[in-house]
Structure formats: C-alpha cells, structure tokens
C-alpha atoms as a PDB file:
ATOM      1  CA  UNK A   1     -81.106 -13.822   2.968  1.00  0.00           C
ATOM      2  CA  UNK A   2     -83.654 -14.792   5.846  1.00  0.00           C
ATOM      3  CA  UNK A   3     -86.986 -16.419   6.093  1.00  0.00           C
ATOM      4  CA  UNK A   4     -89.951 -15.725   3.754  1.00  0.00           C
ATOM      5  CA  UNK A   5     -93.263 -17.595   2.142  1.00  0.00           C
ATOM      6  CA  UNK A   6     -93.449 -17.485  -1.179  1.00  0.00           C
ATOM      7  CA  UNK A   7     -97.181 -17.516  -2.790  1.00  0.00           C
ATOM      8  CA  UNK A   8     -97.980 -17.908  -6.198  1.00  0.00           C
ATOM      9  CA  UNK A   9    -101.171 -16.571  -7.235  1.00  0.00           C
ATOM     10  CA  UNK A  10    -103.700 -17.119 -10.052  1.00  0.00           C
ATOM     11  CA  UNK A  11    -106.011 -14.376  -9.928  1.00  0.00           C
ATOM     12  CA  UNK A  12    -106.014 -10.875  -8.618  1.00  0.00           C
ATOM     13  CA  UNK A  13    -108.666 -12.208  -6.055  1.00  0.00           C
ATOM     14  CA  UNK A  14    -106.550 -14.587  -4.535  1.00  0.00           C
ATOM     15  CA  UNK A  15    -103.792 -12.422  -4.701  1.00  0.00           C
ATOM     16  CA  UNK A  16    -105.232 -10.275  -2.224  1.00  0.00           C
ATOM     17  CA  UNK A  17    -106.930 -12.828  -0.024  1.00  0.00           C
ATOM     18  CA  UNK A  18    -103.156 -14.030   0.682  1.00  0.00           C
ATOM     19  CA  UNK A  19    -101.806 -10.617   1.270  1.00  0.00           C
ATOM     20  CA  UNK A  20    -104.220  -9.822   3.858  1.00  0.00           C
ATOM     21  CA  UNK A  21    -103.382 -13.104   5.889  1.00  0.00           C
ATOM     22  CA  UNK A  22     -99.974 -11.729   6.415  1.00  0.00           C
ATOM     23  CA  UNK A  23     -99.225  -8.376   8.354  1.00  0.00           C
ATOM     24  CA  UNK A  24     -96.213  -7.920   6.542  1.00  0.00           C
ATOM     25  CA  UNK A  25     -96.530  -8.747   2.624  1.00  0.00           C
ATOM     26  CA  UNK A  26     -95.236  -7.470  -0.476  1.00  0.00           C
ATOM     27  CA  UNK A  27     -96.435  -8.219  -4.128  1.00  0.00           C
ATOM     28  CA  UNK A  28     -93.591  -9.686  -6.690  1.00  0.00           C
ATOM     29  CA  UNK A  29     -93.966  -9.096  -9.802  1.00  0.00           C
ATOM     30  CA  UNK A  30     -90.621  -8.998 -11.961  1.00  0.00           C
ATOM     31  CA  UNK A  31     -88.991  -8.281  -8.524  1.00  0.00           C
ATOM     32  CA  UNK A  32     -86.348  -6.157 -10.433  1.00  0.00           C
ATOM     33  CA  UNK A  33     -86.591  -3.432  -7.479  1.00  0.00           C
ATOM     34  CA  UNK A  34     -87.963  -5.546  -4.392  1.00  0.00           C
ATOM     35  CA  UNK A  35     -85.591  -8.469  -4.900  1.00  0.00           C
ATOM     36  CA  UNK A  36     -82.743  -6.236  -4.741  1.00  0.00           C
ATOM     37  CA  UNK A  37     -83.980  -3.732  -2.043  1.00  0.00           C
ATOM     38  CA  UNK A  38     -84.488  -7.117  -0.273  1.00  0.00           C
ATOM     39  CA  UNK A  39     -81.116  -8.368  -0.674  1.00  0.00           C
ATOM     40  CA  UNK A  40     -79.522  -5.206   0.559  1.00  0.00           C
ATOM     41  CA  UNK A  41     -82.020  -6.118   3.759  1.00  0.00           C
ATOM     42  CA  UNK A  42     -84.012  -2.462   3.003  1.00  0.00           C
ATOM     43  CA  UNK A  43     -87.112  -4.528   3.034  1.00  0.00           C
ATOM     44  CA  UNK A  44     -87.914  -7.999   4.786  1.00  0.00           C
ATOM     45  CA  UNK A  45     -91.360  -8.946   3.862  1.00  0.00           C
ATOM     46  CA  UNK A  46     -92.884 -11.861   5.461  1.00  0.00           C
ATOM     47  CA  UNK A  47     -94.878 -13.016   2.917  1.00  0.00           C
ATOM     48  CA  UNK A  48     -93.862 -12.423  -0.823  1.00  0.00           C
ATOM     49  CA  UNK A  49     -97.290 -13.044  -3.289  1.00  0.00           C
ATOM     50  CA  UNK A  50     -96.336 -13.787  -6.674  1.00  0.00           C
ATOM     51  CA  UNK A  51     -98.577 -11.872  -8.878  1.00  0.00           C
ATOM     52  CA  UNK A  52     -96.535 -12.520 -12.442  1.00  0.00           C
ATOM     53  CA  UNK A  53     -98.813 -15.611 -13.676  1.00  0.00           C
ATOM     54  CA  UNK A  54    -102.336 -13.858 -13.551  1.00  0.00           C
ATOM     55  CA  UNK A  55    -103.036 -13.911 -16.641  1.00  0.00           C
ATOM     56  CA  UNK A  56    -105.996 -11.049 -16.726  1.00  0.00           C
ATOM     57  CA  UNK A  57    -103.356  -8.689 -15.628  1.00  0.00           C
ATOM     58  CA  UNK A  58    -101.434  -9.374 -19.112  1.00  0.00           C
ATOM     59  CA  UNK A  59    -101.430  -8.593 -22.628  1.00  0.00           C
ATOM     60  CA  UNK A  60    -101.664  -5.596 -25.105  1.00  0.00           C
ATOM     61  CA  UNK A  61    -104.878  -4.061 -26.670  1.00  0.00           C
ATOM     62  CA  UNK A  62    -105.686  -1.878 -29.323  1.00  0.00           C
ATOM     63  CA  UNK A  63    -108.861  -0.259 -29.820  1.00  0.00           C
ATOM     64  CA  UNK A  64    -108.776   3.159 -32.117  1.00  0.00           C
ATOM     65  CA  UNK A  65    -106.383   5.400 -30.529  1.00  0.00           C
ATOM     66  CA  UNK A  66    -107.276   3.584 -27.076  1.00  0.00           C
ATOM     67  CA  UNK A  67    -104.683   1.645 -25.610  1.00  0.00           C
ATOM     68  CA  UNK A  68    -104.903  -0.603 -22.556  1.00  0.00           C
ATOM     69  CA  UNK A  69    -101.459  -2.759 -21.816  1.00  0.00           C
ATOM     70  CA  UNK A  70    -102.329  -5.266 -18.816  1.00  0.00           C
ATOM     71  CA  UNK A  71     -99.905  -4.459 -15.659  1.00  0.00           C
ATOM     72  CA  UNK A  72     -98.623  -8.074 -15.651  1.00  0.00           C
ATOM     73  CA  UNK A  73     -97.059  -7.275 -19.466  1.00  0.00           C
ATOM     74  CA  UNK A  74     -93.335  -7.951 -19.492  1.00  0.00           C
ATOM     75  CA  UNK A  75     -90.893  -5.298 -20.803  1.00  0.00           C
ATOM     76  CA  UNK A  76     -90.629  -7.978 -23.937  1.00  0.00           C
ATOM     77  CA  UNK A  77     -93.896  -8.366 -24.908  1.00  0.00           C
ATOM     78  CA  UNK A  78     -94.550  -4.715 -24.587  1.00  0.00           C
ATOM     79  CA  UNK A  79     -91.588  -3.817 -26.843  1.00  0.00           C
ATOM     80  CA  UNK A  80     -92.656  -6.879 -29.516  1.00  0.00           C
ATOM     81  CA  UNK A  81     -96.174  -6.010 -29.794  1.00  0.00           C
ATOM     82  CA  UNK A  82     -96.899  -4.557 -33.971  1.00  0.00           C
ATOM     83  CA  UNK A  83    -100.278  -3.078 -32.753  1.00  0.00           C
ATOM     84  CA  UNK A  84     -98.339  -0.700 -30.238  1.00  0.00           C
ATOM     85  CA  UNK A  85     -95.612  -0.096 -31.889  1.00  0.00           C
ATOM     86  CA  UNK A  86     -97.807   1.254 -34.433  1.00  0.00           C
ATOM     87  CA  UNK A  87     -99.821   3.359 -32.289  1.00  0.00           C
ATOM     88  CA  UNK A  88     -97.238   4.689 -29.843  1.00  0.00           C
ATOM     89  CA  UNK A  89     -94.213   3.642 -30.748  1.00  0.00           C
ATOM     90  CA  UNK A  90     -92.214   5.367 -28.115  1.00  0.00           C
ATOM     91  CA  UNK A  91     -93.512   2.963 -25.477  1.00  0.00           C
ATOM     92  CA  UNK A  92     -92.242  -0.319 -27.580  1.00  0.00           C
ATOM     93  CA  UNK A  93     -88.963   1.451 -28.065  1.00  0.00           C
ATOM     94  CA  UNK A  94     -88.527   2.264 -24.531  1.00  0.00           C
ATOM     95  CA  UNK A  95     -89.338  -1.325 -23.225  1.00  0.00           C
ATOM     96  CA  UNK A  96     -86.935  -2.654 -25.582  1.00  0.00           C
ATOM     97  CA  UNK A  97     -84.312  -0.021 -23.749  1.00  0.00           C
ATOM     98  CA  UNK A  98     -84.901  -1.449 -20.352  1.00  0.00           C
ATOM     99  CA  UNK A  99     -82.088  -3.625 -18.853  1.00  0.00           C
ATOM    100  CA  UNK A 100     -80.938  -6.728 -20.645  1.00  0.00           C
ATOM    101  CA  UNK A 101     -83.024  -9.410 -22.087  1.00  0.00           C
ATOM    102  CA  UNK A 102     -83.347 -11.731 -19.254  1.00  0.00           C
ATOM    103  CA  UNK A 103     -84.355  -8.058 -17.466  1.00  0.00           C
ATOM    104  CA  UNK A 104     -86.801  -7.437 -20.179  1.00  0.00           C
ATOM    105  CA  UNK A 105     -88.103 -11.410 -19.853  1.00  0.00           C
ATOM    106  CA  UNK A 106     -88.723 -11.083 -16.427  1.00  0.00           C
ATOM    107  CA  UNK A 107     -89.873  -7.198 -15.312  1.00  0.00           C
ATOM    108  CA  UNK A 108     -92.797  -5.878 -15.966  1.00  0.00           C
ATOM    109  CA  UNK A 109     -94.696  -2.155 -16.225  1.00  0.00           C
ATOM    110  CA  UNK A 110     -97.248  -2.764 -13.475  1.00  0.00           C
ATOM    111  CA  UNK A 111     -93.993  -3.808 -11.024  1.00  0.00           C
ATOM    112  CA  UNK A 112     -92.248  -1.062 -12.447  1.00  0.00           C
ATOM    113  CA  UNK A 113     -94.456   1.616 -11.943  1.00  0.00           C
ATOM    114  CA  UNK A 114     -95.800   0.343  -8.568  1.00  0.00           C
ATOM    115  CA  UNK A 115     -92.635   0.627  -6.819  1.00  0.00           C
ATOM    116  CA  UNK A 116     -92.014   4.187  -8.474  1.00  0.00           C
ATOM    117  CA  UNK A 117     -87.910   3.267  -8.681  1.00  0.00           C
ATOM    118  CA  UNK A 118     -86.226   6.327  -9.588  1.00  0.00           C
ATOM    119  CA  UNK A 119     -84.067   5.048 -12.514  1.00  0.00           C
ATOM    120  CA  UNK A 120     -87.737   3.196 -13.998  1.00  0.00           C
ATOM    121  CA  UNK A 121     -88.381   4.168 -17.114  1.00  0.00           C
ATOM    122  CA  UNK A 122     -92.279   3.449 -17.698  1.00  0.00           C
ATOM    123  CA  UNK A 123     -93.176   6.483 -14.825  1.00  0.00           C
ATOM    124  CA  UNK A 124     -92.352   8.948 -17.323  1.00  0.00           C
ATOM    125  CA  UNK A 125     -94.413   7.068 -20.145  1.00  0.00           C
ATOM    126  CA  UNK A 126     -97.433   6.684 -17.741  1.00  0.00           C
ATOM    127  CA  UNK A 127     -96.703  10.479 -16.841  1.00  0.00           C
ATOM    128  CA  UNK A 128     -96.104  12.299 -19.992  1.00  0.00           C
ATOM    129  CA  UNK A 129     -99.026   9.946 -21.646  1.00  0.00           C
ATOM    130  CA  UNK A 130    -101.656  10.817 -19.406  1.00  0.00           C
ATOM    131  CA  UNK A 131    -102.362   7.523 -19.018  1.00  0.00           C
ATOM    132  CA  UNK A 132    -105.025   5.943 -16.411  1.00  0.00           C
ATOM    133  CA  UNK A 133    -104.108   3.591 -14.159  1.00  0.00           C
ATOM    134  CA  UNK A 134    -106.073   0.863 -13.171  1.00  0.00           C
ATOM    135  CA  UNK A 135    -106.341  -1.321  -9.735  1.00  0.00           C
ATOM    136  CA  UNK A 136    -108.809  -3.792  -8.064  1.00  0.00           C
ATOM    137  CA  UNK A 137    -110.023  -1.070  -6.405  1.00  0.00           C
ATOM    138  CA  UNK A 138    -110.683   1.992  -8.413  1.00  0.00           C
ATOM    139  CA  UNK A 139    -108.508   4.048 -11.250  1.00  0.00           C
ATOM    140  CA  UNK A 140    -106.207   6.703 -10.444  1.00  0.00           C
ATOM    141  CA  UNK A 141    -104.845   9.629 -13.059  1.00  0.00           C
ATOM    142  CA  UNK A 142    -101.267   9.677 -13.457  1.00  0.00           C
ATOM    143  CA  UNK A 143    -101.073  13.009 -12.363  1.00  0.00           C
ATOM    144  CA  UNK A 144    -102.502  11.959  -8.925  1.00  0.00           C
ATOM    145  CA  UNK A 145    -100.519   8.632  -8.911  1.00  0.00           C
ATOM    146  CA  UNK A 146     -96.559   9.355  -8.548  1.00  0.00           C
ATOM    147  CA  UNK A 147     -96.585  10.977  -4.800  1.00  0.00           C
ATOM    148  CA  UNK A 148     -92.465  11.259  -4.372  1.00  0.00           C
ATOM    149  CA  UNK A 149     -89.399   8.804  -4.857  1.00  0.00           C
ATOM    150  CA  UNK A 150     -90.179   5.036  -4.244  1.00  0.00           C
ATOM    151  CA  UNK A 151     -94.434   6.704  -3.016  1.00  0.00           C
ATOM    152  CA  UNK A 152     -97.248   6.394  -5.026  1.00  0.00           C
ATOM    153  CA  UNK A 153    -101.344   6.911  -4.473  1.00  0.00           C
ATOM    154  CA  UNK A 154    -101.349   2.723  -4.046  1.00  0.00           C
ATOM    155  CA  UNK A 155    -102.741   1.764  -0.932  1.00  0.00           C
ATOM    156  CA  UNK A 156    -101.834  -1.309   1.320  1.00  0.00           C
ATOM    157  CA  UNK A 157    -102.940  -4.412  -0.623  1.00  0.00           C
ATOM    158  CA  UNK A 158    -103.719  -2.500  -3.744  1.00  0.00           C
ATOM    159  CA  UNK A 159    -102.857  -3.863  -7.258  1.00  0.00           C
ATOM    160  CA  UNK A 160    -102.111  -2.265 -10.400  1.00  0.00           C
ATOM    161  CA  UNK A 161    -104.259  -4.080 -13.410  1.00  0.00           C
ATOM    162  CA  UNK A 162    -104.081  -2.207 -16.465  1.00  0.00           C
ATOM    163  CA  UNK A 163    -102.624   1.296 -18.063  1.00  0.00           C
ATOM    164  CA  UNK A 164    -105.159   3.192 -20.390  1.00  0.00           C
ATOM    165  CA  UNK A 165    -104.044   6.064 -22.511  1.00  0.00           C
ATOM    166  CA  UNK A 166    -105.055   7.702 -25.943  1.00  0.00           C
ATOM    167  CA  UNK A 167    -102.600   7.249 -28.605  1.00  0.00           C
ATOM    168  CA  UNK A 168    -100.380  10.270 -28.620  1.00  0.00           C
ATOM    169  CA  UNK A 169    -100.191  12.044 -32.238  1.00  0.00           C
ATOM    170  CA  UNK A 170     -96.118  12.553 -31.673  1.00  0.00           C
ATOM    171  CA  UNK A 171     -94.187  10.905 -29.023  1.00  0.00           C
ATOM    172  CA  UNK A 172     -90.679  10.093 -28.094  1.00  0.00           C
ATOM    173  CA  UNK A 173     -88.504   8.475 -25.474  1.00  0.00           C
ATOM    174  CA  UNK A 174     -84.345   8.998 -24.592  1.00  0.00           C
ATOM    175  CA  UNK A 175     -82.420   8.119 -22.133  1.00  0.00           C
ATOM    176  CA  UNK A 176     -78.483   8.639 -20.402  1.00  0.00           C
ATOM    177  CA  UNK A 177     -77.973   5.095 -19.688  1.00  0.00           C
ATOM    178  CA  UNK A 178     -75.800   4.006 -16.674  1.00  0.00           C
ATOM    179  CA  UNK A 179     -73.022   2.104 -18.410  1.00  0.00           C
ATOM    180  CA  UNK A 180     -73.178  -1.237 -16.747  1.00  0.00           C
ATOM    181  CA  UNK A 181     -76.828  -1.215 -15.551  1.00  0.00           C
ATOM    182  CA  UNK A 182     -78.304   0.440 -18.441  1.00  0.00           C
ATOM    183  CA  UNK A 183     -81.335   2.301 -16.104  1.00  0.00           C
ATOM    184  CA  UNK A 184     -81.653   5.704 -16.620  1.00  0.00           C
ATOM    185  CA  UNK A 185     -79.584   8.233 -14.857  1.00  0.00           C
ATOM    186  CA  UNK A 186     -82.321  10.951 -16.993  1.00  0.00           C
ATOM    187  CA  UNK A 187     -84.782   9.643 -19.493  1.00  0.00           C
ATOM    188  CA  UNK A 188     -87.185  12.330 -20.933  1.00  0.00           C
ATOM    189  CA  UNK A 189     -90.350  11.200 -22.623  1.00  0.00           C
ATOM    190  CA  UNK A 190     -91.916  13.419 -24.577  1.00  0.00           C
ATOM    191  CA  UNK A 191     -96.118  13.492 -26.032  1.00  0.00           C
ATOM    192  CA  UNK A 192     -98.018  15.606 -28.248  1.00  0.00           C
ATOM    193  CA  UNK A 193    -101.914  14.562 -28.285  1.00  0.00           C
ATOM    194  CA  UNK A 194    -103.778  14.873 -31.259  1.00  0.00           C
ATOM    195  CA  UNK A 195    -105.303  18.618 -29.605  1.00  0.00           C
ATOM    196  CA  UNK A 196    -102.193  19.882 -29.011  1.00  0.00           C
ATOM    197  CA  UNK A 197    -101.358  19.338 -25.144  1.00  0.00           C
ATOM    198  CA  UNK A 198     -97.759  18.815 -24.834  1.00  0.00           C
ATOM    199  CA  UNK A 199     -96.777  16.768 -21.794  1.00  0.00           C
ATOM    200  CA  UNK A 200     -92.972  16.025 -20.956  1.00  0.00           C
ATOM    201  CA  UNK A 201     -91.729  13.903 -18.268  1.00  0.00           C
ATOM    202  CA  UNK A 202     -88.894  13.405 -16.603  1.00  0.00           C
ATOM    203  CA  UNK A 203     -87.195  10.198 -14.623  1.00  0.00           C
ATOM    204  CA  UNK A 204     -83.782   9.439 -13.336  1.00  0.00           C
ATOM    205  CA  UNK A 205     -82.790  12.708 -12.174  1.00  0.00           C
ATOM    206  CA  UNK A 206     -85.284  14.262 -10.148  1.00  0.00           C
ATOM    207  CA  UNK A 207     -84.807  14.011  -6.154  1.00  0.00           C
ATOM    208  CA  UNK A 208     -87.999  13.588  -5.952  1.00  0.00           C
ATOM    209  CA  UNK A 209     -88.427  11.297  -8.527  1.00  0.00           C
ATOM    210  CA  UNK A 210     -90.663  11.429 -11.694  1.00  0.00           C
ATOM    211  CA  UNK A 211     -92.251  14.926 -12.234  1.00  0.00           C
ATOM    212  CA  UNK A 212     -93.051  17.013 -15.612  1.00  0.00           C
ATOM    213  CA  UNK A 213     -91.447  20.201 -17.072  1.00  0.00           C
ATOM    214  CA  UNK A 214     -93.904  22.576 -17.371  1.00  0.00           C
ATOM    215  CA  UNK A 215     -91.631  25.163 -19.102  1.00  0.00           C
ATOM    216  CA  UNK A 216     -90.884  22.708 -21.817  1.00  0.00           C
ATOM    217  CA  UNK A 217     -94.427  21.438 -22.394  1.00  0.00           C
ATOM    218  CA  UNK A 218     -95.707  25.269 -22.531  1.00  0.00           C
ATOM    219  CA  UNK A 219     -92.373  26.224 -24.891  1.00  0.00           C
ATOM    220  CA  UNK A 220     -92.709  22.672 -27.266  1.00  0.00           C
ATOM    221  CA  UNK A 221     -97.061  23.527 -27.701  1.00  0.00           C
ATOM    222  CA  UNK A 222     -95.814  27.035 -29.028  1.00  0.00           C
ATOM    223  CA  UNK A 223     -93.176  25.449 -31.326  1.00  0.00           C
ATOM    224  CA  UNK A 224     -92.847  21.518 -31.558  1.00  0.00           C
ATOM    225  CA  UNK A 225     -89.067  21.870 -31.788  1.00  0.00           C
ATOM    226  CA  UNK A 226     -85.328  20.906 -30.558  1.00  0.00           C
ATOM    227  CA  UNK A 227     -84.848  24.121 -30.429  1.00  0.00           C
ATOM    228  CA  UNK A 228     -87.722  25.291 -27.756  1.00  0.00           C
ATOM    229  CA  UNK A 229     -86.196  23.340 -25.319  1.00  0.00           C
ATOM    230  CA  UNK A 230     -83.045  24.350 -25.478  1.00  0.00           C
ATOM    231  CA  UNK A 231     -84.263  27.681 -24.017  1.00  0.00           C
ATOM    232  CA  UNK A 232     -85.525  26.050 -21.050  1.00  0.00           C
ATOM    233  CA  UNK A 233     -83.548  26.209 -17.682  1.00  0.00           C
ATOM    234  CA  UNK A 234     -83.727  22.943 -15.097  1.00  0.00           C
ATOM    235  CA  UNK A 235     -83.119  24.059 -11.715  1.00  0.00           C
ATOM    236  CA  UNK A 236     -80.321  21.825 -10.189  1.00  0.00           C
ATOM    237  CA  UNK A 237     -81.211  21.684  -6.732  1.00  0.00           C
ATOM    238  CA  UNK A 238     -84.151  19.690  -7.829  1.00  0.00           C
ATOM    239  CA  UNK A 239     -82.244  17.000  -9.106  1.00  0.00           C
ATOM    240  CA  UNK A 240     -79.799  13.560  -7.807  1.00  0.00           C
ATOM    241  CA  UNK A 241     -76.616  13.964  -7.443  1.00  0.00           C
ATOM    242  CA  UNK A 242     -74.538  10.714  -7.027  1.00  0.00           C
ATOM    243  CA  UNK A 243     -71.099   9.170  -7.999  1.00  0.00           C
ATOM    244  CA  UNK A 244     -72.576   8.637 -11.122  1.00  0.00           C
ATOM    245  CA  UNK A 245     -73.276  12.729 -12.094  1.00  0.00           C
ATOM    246  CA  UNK A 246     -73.571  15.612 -10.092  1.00  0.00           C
ATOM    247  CA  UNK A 247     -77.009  17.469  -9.859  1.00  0.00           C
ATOM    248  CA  UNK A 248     -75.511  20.156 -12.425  1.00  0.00           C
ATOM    249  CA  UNK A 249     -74.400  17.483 -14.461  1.00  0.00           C
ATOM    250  CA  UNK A 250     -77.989  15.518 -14.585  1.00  0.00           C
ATOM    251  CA  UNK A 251     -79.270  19.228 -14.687  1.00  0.00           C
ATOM    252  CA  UNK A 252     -77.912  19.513 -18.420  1.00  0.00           C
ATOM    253  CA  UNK A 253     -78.793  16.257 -19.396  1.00  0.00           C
ATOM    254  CA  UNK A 254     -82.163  16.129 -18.872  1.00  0.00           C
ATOM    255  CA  UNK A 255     -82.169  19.432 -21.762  1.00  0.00           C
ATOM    256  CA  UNK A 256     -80.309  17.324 -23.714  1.00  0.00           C
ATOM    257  CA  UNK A 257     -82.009  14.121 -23.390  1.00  0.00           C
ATOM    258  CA  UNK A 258     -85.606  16.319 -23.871  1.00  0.00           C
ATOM    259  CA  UNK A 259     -84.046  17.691 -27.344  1.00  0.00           C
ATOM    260  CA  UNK A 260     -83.264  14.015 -28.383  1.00  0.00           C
ATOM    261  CA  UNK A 261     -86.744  13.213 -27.608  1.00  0.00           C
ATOM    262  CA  UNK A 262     -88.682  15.766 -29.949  1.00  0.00           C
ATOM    263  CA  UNK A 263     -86.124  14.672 -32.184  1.00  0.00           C
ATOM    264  CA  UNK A 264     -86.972  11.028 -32.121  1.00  0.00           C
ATOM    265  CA  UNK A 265     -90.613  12.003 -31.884  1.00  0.00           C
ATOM    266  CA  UNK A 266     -90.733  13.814 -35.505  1.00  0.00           C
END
C-alpha cells in the first residue's frame, strides 16, 4: 500500500483532537469501505484514527418504544441484542444479513452509514426508520443526512455517535444478495409507525444511492399489502446498472424485494 499513521483513540474527544493535527485524515471504524477504497488507491489518507474502541460510541438501549444503538455497535452485537430484536426486529435481522461473520465482527452501523456505500444496508434502516442521527456536534434527521452516493450532511472531522428512532409498529428488511459478496445489489426496508406513516427505503440500486419510494409509502398507508406495491412503477434510469444487473433488471427487483418486505413485516 503506501505510508500512513495509524491512531487509536479512546474517546470521541481525542478522536478529534488527532484528526485535526493531520490535513489529510480519515476515521476507521470497521474499515469495510475505506480499507478497500484504500487498497484500490481511491483514497490515501495520511492519518487513519481508529475510532472502533470508544466505548461511549457502543452498545444497544431500550427505553419504551425509544431506541438508541451507539454508532461504534458492530453488525454482531446489533443482530444478537433480545431487547432489539424485540422492538424492531427488522434491524437485528438485517445486521445478521450483512457480509460474513468475521464482516459482521468487525463493521459497524456508524462506519456504515458514514461512508453512505451504495451496497450498505443500514442507510435504508436509518432512512425508512426515521431515525436521528447523532454526532459530537449536533443531530441531523435522516431525511437531511444521505446527500448522494458515497455524500452525506457529515462535515470534516465530524463523528457519528448514536442512531435514535421510535420503534416502528411493522417493519421489514430484504435483500438481492450479490452471490459471493453477499451486499445488496437492492435491499428494500420497509416501516409502518404506530400513526400510520409508511416510510420505504431503498439501497443498492439507486444511482444516486439510498432514497425512498414515495409511491409505495403513499400506496402501502392506503393498504398495508404485497399487493399495493406491485402496482407501483420504478423508473429505471434512476437506478445502477453494472455487470452484476442492468438498471431494468435492478428496476424489477427493487418491486420485488419491497413485496418481500411487507411480507416479512406482517
């Protein structure tokens, strides 16, 4: 590779006193996306701050319907925790989807949803939950956060903490999986809230990246169903197209993977 200092940090304070030392930094966390982008030399940071070992930035709570899972959480410990899985279920199931287990050992949702990968799955979770996120700094909605493929709201030096979101009254996560990699060529999460408001979101297949389907949200609020989505249309010139599926192709699948959803979700 080339030449890089590697920090390890122990608190979100010292994380950023080390990453404004360097002019050109980048945070690891699970350093599924930047260790790879870094090995195909489409990012050479000088300085690489671990932020994996803070422990305030971990960890799973339950309060009520108010859940708060740390940014530091790995894809494991989100998928094993009982308390979540009992009140959102969809998000322990679609942690345990992610990768393979040393994947799942090492990544977690604040890394994931920082870099705003295109084949991530927690963007749509974070999207179609209406969840909160949380930095050092201040909190950002998710509607405000995802601003294009690989772009989010995150400024320079900024850390994700913590995701907040109400427990949703129905929810439900699929995914097309890319054979070998298992990341999602279209995942569709699906969320009903306990008023009503139907949110769906959809990652993998967008050329812009994660981004909701307002035609199925209004069409699933009339009539929580398989079947109301199967009337929607997904225009195909919005999505990737790839040696892995044409934009037609992902197109179809992200109706198919939505219906799959609602079905999971009961």
């Amino acid at each position: 590779m080339y030449n890089t200092n590697y920090h390890r940090a122990s608190s979100v304070g010292e994380a950023t006193s080390l990453f404004s030392q360097s002019g050109e930094a980048k945070y690891l966390a699970g350093g599924m996306t930047l260790i790879a982008t870094m090995k195909q030399r489409l990012a050479s940071p000088a300085d690489l701050v671990d932020i994996r070992h803070i422990a305030d930035i971990k960890g799973v709570e339950v309060n009520g319907s108010r859940i708060r899972i740390g940014a530091g959480t790995t894809h494991f410990d989100v998928s094993a925790s009982q308390p979540l899985r009992q009140a959102c279920r969809a998000i322990t199931e679609l942690a345990g989807m992610i990768g393979d287990p040393h994947v799942r050992h090492m990544g977690t949702m604040g890394g994931s949803v920082a870099n705003n990968d295109p084949a991530a799955d927690y963007p749509a979770a974070v999207l179609a939950l209406n969840a909160t996120i949380h930095t050092n700094k201040r909190t950002i909605a998710a509607d405000d956060f995802f601003a294009g493929m690989f772009e989010t709201a995150l400024e320079d030096g900024e850390i994700i903490t913590a995701f907040e979101f109400e427990a949703p009254a129905k929810a439900g996560y699929e995914k097309f999986r890319n054979p070998a990699s298992r990341y999602a060529m279209t995942g569709v999460f699906v969320a009903k809230s306990a008023s009503g408001d139907v949110r769906v979101a959809v990652t993998g297949a967008g050329s812009d990246g994660v981004f909701r389907h307002h035609g199925m949200e209004e069409a699933l609020k009339a009539n929580w169903s398989p079947d109301a989505v199967a009337s929607q249309s997904v225009d195909p010139s919005d999505m990737l197209s790839d040696i892995h599926g044409s934009s037609e192709y992902r197109a179809n699948l992200v109706k198919v993977m939505a219906k799959r959803a609602v079905t999971v979700a009961g």
